[in-house]
C-alpha atoms as a PDB file:
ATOM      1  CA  UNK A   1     -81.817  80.752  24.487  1.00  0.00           C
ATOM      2  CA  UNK A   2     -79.104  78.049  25.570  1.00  0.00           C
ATOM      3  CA  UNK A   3     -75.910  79.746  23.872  1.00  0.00           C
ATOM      4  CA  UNK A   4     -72.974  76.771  25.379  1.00  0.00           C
ATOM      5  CA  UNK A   5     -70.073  78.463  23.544  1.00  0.00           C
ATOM      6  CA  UNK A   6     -71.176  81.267  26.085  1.00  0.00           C
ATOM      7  CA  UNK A   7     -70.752  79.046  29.329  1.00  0.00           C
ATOM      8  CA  UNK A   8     -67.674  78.894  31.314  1.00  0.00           C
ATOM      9  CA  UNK A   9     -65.381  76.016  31.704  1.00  0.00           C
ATOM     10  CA  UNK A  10     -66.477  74.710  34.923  1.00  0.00           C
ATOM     11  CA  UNK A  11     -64.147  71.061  34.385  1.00  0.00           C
ATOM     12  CA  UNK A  12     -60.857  70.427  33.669  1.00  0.00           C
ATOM     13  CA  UNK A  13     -58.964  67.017  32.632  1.00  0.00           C
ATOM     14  CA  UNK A  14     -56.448  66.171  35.566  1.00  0.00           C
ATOM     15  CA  UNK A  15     -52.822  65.508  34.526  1.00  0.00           C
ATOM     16  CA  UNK A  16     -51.850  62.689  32.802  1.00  0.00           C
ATOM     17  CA  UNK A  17     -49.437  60.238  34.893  1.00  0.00           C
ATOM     18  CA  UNK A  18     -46.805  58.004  33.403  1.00  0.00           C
ATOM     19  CA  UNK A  19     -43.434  56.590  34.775  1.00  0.00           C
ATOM     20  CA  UNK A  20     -40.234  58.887  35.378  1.00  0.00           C
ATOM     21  CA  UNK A  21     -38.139  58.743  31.812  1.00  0.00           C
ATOM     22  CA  UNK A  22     -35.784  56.635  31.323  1.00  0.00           C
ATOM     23  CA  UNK A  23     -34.263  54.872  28.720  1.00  0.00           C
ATOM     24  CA  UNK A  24     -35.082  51.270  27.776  1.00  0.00           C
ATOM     25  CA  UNK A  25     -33.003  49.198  26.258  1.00  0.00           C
ATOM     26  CA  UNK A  26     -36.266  46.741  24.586  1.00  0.00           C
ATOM     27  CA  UNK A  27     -38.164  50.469  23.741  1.00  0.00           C
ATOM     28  CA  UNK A  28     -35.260  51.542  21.901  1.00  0.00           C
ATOM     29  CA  UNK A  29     -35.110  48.440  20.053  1.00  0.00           C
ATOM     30  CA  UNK A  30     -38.745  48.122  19.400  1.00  0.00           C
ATOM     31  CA  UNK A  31     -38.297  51.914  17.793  1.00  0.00           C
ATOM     32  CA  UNK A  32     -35.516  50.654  16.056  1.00  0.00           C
ATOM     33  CA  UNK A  33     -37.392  47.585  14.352  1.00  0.00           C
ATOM     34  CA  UNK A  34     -40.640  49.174  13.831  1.00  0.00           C
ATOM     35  CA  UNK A  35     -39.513  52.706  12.994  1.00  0.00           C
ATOM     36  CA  UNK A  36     -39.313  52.153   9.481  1.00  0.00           C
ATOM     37  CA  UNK A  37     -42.581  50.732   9.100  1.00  0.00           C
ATOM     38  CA  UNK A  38     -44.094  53.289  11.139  1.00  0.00           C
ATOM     39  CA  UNK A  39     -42.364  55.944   8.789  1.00  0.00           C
ATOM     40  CA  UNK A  40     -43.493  54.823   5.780  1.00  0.00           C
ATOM     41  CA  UNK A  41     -47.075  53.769   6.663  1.00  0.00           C
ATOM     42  CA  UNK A  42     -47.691  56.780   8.869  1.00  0.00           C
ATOM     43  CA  UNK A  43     -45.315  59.639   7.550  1.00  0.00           C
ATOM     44  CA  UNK A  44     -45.233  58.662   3.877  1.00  0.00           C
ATOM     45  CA  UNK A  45     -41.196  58.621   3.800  1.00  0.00           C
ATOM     46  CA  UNK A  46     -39.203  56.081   1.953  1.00  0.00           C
ATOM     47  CA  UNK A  47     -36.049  56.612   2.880  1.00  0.00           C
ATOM     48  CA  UNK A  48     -33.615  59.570   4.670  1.00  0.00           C
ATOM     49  CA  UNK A  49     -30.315  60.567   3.767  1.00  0.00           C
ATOM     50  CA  UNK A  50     -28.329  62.912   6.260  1.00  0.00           C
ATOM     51  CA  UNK A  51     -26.451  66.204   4.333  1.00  0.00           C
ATOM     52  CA  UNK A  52     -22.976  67.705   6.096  1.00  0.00           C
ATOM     53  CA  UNK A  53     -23.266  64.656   8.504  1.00  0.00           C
ATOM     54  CA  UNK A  54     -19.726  65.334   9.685  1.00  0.00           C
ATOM     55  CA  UNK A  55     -20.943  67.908  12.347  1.00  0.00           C
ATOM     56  CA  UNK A  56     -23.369  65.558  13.466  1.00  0.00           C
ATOM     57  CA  UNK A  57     -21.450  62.623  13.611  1.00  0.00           C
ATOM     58  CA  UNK A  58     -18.815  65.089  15.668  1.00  0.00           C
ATOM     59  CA  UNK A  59     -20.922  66.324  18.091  1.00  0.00           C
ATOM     60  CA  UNK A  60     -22.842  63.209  18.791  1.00  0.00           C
ATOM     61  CA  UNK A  61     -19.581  60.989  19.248  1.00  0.00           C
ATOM     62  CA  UNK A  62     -18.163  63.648  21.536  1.00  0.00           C
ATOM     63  CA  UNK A  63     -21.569  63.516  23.604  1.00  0.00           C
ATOM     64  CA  UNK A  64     -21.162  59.423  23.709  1.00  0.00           C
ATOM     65  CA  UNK A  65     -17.560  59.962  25.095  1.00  0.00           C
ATOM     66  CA  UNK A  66     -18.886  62.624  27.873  1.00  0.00           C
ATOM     67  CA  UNK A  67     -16.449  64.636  25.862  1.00  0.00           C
ATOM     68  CA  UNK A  68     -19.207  67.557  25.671  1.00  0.00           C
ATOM     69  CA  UNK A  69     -22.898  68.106  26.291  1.00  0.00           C
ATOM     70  CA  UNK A  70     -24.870  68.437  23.418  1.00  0.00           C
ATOM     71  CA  UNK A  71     -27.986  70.225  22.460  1.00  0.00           C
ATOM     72  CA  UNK A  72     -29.664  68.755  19.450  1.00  0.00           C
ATOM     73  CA  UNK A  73     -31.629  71.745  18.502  1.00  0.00           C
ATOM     74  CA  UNK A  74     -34.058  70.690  15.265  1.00  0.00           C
ATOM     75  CA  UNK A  75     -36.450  72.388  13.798  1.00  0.00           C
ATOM     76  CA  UNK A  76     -40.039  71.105  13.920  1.00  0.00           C
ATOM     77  CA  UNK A  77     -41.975  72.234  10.411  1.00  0.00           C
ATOM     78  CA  UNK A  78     -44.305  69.151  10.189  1.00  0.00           C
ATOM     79  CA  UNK A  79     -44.709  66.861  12.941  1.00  0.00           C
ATOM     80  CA  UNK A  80     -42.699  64.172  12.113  1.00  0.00           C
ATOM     81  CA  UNK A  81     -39.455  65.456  12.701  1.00  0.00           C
ATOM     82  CA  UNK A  82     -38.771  63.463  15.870  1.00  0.00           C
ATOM     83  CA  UNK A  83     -39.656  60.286  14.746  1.00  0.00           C
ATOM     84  CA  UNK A  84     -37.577  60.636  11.630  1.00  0.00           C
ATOM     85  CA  UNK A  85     -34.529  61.917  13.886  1.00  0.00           C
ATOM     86  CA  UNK A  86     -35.142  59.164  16.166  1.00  0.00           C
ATOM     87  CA  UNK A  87     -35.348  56.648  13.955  1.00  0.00           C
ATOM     88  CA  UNK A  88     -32.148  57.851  11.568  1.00  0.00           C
ATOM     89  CA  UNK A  89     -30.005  57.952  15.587  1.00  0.00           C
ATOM     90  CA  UNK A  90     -31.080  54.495  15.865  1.00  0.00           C
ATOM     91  CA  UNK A  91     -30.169  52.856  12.412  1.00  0.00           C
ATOM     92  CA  UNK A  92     -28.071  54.827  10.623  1.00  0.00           C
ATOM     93  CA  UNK A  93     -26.086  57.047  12.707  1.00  0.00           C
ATOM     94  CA  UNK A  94     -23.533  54.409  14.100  1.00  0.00           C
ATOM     95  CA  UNK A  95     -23.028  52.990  10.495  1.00  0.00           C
ATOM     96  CA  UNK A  96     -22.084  56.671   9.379  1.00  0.00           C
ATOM     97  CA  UNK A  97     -19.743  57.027  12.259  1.00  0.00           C
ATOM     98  CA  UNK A  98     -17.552  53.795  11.137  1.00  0.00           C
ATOM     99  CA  UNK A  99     -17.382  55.210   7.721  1.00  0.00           C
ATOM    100  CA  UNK A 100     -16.054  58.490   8.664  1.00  0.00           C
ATOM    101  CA  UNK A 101     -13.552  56.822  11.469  1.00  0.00           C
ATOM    102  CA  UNK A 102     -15.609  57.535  14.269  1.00  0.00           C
ATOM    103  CA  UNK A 103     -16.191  55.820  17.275  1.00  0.00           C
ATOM    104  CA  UNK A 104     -19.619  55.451  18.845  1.00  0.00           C
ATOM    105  CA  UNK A 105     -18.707  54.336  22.437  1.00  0.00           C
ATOM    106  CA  UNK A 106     -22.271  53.478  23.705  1.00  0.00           C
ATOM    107  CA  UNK A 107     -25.307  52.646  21.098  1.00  0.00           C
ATOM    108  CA  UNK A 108     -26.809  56.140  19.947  1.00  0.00           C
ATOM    109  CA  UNK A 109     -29.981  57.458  20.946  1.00  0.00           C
ATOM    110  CA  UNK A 110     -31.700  60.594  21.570  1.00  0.00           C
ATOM    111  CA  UNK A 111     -33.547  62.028  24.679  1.00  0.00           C
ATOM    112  CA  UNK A 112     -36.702  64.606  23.081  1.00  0.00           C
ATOM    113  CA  UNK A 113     -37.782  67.394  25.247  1.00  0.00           C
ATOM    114  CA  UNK A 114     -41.630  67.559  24.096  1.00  0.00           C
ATOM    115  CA  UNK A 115     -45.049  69.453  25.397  1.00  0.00           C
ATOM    116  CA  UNK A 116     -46.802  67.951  27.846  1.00  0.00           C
ATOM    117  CA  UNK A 117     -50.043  68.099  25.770  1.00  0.00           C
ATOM    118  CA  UNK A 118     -48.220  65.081  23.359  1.00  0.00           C
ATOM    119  CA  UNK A 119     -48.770  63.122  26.070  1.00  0.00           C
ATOM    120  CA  UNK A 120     -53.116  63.920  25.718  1.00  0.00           C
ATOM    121  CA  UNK A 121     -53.161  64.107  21.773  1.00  0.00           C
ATOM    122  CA  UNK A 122     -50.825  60.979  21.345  1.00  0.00           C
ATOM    123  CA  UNK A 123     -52.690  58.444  22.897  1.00  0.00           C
ATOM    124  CA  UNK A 124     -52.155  55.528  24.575  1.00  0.00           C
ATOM    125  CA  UNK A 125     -49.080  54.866  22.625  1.00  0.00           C
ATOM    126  CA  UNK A 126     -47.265  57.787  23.225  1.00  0.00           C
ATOM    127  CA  UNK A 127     -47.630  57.700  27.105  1.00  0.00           C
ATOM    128  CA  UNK A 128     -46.495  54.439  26.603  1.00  0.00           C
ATOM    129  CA  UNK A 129     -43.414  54.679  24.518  1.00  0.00           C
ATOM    130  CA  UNK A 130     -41.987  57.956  25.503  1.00  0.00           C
ATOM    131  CA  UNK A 131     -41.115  57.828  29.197  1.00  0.00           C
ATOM    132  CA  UNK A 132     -39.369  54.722  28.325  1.00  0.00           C
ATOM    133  CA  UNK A 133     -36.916  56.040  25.259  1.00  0.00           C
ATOM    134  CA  UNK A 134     -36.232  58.880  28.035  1.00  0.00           C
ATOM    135  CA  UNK A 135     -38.264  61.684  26.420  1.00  0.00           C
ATOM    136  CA  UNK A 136     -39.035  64.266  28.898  1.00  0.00           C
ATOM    137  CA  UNK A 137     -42.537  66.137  29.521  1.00  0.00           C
ATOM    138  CA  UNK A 138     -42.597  69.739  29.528  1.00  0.00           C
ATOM    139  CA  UNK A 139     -45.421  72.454  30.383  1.00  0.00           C
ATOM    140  CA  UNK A 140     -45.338  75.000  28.065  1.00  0.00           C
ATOM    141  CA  UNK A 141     -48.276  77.483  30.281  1.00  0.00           C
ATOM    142  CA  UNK A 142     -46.590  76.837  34.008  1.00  0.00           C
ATOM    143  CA  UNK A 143     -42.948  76.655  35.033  1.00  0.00           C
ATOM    144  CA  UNK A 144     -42.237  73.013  36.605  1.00  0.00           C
ATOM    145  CA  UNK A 145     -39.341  72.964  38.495  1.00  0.00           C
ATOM    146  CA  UNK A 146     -38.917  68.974  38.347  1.00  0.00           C
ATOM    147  CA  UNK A 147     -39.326  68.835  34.366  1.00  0.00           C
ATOM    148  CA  UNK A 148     -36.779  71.545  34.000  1.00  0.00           C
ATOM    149  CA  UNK A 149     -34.737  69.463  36.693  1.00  0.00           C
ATOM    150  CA  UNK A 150     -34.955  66.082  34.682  1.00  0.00           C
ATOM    151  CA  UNK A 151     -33.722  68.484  31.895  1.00  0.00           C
ATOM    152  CA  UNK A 152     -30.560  69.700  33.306  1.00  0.00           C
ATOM    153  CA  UNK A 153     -29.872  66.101  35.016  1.00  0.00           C
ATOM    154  CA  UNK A 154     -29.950  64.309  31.391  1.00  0.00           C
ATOM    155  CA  UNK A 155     -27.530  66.728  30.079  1.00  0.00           C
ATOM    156  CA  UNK A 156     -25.298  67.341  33.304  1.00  0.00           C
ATOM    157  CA  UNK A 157     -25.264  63.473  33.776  1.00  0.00           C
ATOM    158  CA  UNK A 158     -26.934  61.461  30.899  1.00  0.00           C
ATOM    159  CA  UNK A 159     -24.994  59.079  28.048  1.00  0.00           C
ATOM    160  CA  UNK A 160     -27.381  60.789  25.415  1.00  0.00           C
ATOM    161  CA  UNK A 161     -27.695  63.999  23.823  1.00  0.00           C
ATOM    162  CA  UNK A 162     -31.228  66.038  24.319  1.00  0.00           C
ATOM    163  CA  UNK A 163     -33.112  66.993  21.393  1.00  0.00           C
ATOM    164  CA  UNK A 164     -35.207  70.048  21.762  1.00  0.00           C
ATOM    165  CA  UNK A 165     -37.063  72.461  19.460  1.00  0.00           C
ATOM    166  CA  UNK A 166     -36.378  75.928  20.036  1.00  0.00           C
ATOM    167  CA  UNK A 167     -39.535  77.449  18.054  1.00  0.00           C
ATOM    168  CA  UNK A 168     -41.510  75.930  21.148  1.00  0.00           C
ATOM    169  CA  UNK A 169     -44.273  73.784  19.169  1.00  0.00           C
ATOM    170  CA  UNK A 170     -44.684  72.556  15.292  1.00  0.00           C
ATOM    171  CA  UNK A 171     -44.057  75.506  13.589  1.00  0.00           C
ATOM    172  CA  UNK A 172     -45.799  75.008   9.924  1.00  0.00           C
ATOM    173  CA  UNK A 173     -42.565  76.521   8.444  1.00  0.00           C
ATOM    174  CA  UNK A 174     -39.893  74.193   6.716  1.00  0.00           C
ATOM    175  CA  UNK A 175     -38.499  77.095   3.880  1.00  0.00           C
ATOM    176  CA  UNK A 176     -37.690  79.605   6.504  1.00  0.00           C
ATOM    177  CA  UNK A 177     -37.144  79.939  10.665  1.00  0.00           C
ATOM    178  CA  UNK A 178     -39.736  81.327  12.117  1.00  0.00           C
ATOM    179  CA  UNK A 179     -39.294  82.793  15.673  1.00  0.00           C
ATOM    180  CA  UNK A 180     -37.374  80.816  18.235  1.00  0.00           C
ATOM    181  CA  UNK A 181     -37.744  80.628  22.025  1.00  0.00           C
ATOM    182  CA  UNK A 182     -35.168  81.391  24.490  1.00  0.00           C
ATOM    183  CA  UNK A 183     -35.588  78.090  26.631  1.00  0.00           C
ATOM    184  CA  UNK A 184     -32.999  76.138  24.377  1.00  0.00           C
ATOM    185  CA  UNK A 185     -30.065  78.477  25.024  1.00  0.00           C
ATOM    186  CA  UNK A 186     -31.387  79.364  28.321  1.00  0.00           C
ATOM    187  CA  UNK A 187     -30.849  75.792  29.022  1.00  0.00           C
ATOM    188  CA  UNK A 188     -27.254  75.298  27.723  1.00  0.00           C
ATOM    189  CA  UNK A 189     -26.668  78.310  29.491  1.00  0.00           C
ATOM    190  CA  UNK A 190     -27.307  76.664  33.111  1.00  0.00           C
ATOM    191  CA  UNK A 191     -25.966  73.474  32.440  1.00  0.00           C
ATOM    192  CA  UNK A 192     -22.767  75.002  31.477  1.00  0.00           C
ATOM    193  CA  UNK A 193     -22.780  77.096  34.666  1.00  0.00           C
ATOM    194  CA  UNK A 194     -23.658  74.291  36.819  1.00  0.00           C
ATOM    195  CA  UNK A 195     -20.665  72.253  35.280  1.00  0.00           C
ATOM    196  CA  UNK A 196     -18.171  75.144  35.864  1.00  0.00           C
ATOM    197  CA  UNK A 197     -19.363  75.720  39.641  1.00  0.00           C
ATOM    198  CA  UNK A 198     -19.043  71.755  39.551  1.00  0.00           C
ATOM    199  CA  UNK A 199     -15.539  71.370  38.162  1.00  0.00           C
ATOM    200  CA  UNK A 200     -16.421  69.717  35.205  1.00  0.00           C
ATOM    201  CA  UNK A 201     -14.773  71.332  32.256  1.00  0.00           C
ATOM    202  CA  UNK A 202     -17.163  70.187  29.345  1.00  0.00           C
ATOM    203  CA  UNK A 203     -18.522  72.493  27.098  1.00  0.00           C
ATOM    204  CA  UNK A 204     -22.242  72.840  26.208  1.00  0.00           C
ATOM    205  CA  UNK A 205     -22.388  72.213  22.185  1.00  0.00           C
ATOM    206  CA  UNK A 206     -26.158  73.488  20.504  1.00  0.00           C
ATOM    207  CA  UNK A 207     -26.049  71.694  17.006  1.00  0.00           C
ATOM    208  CA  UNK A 208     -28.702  73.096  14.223  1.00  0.00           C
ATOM    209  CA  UNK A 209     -30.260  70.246  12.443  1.00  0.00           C
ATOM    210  CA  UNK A 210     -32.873  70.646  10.172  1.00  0.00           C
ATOM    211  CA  UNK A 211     -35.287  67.822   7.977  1.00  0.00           C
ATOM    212  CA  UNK A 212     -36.016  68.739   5.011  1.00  0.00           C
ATOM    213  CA  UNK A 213     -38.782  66.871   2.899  1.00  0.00           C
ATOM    214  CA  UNK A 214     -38.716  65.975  -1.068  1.00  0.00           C
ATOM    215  CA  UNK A 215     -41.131  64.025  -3.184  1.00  0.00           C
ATOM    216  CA  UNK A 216     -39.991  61.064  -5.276  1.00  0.00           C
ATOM    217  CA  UNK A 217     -41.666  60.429  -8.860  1.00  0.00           C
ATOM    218  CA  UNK A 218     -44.002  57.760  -7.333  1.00  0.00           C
ATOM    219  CA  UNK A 219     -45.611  60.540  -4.795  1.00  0.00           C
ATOM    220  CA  UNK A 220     -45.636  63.373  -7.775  1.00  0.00           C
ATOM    221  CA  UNK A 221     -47.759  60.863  -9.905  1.00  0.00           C
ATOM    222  CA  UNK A 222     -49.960  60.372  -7.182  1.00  0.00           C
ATOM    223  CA  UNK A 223     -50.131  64.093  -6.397  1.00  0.00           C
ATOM    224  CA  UNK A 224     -51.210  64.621  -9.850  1.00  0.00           C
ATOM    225  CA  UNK A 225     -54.136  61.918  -9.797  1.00  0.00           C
ATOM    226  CA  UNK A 226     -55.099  63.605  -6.800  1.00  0.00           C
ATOM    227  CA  UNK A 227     -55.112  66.873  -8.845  1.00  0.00           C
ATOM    228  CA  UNK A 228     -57.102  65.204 -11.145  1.00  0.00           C
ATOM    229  CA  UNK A 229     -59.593  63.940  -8.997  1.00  0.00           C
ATOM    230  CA  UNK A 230     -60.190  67.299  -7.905  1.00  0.00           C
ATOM    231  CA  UNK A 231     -60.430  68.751 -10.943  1.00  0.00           C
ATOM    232  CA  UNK A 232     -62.942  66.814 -11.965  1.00  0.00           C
ATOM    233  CA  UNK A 233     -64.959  67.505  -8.890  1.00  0.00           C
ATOM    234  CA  UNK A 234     -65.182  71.111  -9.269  1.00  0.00           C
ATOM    235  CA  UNK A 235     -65.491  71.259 -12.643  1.00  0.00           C
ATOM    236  CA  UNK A 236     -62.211  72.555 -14.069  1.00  0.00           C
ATOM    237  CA  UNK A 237     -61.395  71.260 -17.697  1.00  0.00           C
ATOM    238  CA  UNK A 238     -57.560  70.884 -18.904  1.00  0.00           C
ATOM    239  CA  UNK A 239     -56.628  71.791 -22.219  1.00  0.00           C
ATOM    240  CA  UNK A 240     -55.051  68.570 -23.517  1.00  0.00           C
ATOM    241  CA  UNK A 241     -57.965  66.944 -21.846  1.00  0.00           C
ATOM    242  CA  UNK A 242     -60.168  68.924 -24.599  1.00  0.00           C
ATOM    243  CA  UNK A 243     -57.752  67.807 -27.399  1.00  0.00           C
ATOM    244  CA  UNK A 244     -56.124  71.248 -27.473  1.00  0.00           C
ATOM    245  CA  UNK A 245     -52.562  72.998 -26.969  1.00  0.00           C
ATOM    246  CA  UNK A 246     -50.049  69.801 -26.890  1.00  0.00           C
ATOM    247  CA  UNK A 247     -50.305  68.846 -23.053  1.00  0.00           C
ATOM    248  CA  UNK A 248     -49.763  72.234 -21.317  1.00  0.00           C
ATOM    249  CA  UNK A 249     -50.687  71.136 -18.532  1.00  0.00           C
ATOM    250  CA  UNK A 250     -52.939  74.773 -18.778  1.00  0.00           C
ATOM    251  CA  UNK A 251     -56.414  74.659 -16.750  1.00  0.00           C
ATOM    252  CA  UNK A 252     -59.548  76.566 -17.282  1.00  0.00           C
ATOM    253  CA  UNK A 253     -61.998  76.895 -15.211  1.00  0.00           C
END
């Protein structure tokens, strides 16, 4: 009997190619235009607000200045948290500086550190869009020397601060940290030692920054349709819905 799940793998996909990252000035500003379509038709978010901005708005200004290196180290929950962090660097951040008296001194951006497997699962898009915003490929089951080199050059040497997610992948947790790799430190780590043995006395800052999600009143009324919709299919029965206890909100199966 022909049992496939029992065969070995005998073929195996060769690696994607795309062009060396770097950052484009028209890819940043298509992100900029489109990212708050793409958030809102894609990711479901009408709007983000930033909480305790000032140590953001610090540590990215002193990155822009080549003041200090800096480490954006975010948690990754969902999915999304990239694009929304990409998106608020874009369009918001510099507006946020001016308010609290900072200066941006070059338009603000991030560089993303991301699997190499994004570049498979993403699609055409992705290996389109992401070499040229500067994100940067990394194998997560080999050591590469020259993506851990294109690391340490961006933050020895680039305008932009490097975003990186320490848990390693999406995580599935946004109410708690889960475990985190060592590769984020590890990283800030080097890069300060190769600045020292350089003579260039700039520290190596690792900011925390977290996304946090909330519903608005328009997405809980559609969650409950949803629940009724369900409901319905599976045969559950509310109790105002049988003309009983007020509007509970009680179910019975």
């Amino acid at each position: 009997m022909y049992k496939p799940y029992m065969q070995p793998v005998t073929m195996a996909a060769p690696d994607i190619v795309v062009p060396e990252p770097h950052v484009s000035l028209w890819a940043r500003l298509l992100c900029r235009l489109a990212g708050r379509l793409y958030l809102r038709q894609f990711i479901g978010g009408a709007k983000a607000e930033a909480q305790e901005e000032g140590h953001l708005i610090e540590s990215f200004t002193r990155a822009f200045k080549n003041e200090s290196r800096c480490i954006a180290a975010f948690l990754h929950p969902n999915g999304a948290e990239p694009q929304i962090l990409e998106w608020f660097t874009l369009s918001r951040l510099k507006a946020l500086a001016r308010k609290a008296d900072a200066v941006c001194a070059i338009p603000p951006h991030l560089r993303f550190v991301h699997g190499y497997e994004v570049l498979r699962w993403g699609g055409a898009l992705a290996r389109f869009i992401l070499p040229r915003i500067g994100a940067m490929p990394v194998y997560h089951a080999k050591f590469d020397s020259r993506s851990m080199e294109c690391i340490y050059k961006a933050l020895m040497d680039g305008q932009y601060p490097v975003a990186i997610a320490p848990e390693g992948q999406v995580s599935y947790f946004s109410d708690r940290t889960p475990h985190l790799e060592q590769g984020s430190v590890r990283i800030g780590f080097t890069v300060a030692e190769r600045l020292e043995k350089s003579g260039r006395l700039c520290p190596v800052e690792v900011l925390p920054i977290s996304v946090q999600y909330c519903f608005n009143e328009s997405a809980k009324k559609a969650m409950e349709k949803l629940l009724r919709r369900v409901e319905r299919c599976v045969g559950v029965e509310r109790r105002e819905d049988r003309g009983g206890g007020g509007g509970t909100g009680q179910r019975k199966a």
